[in-house]
N, C-alpha and C. Protein backbone atom coordinates (compact mmCIF):
# COMPACT_ATOMS: atom_id res chain seq x y z
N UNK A 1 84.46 -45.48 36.62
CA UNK A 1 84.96 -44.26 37.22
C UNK A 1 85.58 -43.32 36.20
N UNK A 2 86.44 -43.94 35.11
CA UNK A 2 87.01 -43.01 34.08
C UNK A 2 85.91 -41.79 33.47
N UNK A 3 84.68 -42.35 33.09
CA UNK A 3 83.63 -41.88 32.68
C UNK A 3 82.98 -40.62 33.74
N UNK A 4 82.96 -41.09 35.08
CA UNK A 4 82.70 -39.96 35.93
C UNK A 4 83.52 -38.96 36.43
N UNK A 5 84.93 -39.17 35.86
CA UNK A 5 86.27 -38.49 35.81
C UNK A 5 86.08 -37.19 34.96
N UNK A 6 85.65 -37.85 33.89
CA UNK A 6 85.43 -37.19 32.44
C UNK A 6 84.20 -35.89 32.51
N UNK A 7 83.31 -36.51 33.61
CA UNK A 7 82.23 -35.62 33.36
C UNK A 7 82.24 -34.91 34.37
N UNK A 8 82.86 -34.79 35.60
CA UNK A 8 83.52 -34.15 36.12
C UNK A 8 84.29 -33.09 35.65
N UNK A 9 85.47 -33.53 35.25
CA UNK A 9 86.59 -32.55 34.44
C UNK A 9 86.00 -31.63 33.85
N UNK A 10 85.10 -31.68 32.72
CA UNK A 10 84.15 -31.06 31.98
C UNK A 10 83.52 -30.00 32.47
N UNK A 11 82.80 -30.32 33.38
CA UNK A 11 82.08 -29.35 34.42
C UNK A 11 83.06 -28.76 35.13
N UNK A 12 84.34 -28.34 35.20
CA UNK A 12 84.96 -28.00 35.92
C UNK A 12 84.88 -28.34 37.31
N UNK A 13 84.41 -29.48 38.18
CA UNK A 13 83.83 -29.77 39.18
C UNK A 13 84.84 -30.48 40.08
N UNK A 14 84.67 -31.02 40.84
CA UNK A 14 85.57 -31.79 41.52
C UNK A 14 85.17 -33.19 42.03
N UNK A 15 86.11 -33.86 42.15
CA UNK A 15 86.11 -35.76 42.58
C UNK A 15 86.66 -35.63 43.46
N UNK A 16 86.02 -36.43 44.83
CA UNK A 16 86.80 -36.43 45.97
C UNK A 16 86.54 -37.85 46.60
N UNK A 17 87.73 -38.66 46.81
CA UNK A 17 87.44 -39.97 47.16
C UNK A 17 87.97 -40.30 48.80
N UNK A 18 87.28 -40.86 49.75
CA UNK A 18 88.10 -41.53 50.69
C UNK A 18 87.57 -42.59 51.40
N UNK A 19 88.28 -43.24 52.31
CA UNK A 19 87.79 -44.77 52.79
C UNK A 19 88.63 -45.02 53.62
N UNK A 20 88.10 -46.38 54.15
CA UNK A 20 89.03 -46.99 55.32
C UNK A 20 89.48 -48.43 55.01
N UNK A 21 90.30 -48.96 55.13
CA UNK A 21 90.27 -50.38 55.11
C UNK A 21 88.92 -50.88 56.25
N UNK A 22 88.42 -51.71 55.37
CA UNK A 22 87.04 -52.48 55.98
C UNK A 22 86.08 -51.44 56.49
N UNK A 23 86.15 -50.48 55.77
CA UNK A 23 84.98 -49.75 55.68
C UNK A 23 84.58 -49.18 54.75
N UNK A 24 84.88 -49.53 53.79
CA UNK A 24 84.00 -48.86 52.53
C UNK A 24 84.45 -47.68 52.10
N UNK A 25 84.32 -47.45 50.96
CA UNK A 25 84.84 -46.32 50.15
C UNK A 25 83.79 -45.05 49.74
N UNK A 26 83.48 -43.64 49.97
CA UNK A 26 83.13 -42.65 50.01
C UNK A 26 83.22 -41.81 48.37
N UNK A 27 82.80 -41.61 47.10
CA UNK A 27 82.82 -40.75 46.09
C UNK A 27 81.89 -39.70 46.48
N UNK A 28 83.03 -38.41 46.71
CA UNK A 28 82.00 -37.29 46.56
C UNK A 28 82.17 -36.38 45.42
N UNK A 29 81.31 -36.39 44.26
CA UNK A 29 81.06 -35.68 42.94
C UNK A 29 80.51 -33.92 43.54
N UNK A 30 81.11 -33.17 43.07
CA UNK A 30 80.62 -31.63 43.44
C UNK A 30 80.94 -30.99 42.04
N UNK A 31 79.21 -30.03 41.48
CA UNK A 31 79.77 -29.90 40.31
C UNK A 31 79.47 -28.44 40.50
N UNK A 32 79.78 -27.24 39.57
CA UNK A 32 79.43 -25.94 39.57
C UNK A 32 78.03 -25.81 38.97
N UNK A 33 77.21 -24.38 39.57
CA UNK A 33 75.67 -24.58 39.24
C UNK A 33 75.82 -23.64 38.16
N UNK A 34 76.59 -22.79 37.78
CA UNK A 34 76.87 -21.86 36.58
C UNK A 34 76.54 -22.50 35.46
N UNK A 35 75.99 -21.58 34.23
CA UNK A 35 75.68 -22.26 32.29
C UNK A 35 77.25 -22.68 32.08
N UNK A 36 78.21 -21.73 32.67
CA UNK A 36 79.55 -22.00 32.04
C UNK A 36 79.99 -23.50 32.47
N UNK A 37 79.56 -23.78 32.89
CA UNK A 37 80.25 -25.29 33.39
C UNK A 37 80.10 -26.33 32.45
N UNK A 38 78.99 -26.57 30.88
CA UNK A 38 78.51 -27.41 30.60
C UNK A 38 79.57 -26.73 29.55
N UNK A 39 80.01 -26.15 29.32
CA UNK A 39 80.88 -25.70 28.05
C UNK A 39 82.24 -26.63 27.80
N UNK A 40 82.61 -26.99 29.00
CA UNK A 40 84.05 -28.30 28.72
C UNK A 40 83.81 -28.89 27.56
N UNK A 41 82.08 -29.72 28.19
CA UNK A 41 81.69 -30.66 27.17
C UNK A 41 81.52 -30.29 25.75
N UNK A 42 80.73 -29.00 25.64
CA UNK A 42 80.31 -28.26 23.78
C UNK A 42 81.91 -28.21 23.38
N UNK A 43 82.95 -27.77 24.15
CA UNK A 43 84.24 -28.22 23.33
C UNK A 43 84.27 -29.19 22.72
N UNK A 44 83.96 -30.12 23.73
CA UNK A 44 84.47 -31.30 22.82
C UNK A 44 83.97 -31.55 21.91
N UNK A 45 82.74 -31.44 21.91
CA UNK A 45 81.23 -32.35 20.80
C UNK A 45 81.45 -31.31 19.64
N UNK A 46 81.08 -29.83 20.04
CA UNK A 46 80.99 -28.80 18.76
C UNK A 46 81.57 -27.87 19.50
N UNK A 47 82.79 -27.17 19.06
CA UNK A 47 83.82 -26.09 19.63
C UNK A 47 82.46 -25.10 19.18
N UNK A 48 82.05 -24.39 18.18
CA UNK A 48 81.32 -23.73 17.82
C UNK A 48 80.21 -23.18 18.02
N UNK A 49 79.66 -24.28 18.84
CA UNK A 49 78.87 -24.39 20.07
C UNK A 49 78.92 -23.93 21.18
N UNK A 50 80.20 -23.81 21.04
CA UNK A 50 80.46 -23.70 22.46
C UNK A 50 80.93 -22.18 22.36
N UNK A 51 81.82 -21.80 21.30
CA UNK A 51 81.43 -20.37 20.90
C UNK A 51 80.71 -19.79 21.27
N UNK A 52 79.17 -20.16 20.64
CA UNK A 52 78.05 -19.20 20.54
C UNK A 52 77.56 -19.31 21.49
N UNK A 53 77.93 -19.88 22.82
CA UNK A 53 77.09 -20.65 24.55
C UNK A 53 78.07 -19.11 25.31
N UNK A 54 79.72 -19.39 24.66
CA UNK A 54 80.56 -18.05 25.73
C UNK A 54 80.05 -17.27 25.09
N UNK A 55 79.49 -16.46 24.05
CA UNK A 55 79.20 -15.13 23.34
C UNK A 55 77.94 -15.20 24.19
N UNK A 56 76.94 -15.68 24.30
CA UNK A 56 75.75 -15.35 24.63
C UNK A 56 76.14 -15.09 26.22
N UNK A 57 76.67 -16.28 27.16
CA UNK A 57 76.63 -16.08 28.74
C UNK A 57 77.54 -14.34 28.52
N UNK A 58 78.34 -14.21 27.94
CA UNK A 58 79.18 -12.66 27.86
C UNK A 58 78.13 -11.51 27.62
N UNK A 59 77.51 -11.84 26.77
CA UNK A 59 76.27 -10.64 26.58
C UNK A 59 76.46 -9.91 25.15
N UNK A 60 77.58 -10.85 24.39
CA UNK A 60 78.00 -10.21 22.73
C UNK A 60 77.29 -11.01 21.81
């Protein structure tokens, strides 16, 4: 789950969990359909990257 936390967060998206006792537990993952959403991640990997991803979606 940490891992789907992560890629979540990233995407700016949201985690939504719920359940019942003796009924099972529900993960609902919802992510944004926007280019800007994959940019969390180019932070992390290559900031610079991720630079040239906001300059281009901006139109500079």
């Amino acid at each position: 789950m940490s891992i789907v936390r992560w890629v979540v967060d990233a995407h700016g998206g949201k985690l939504r969990v719920s359940g019942n006792r003796g009924g099972g537990t529900v993960f609902e993952v919802s992510l944004p359909t926007s280019g800007r959403s994959l940019l969390g991640i180019y932070d992390h990997l290559d900031p610079r990257a991720a630079a040239r991803t906001r300059a281009a979606l901006d139109g500079k």
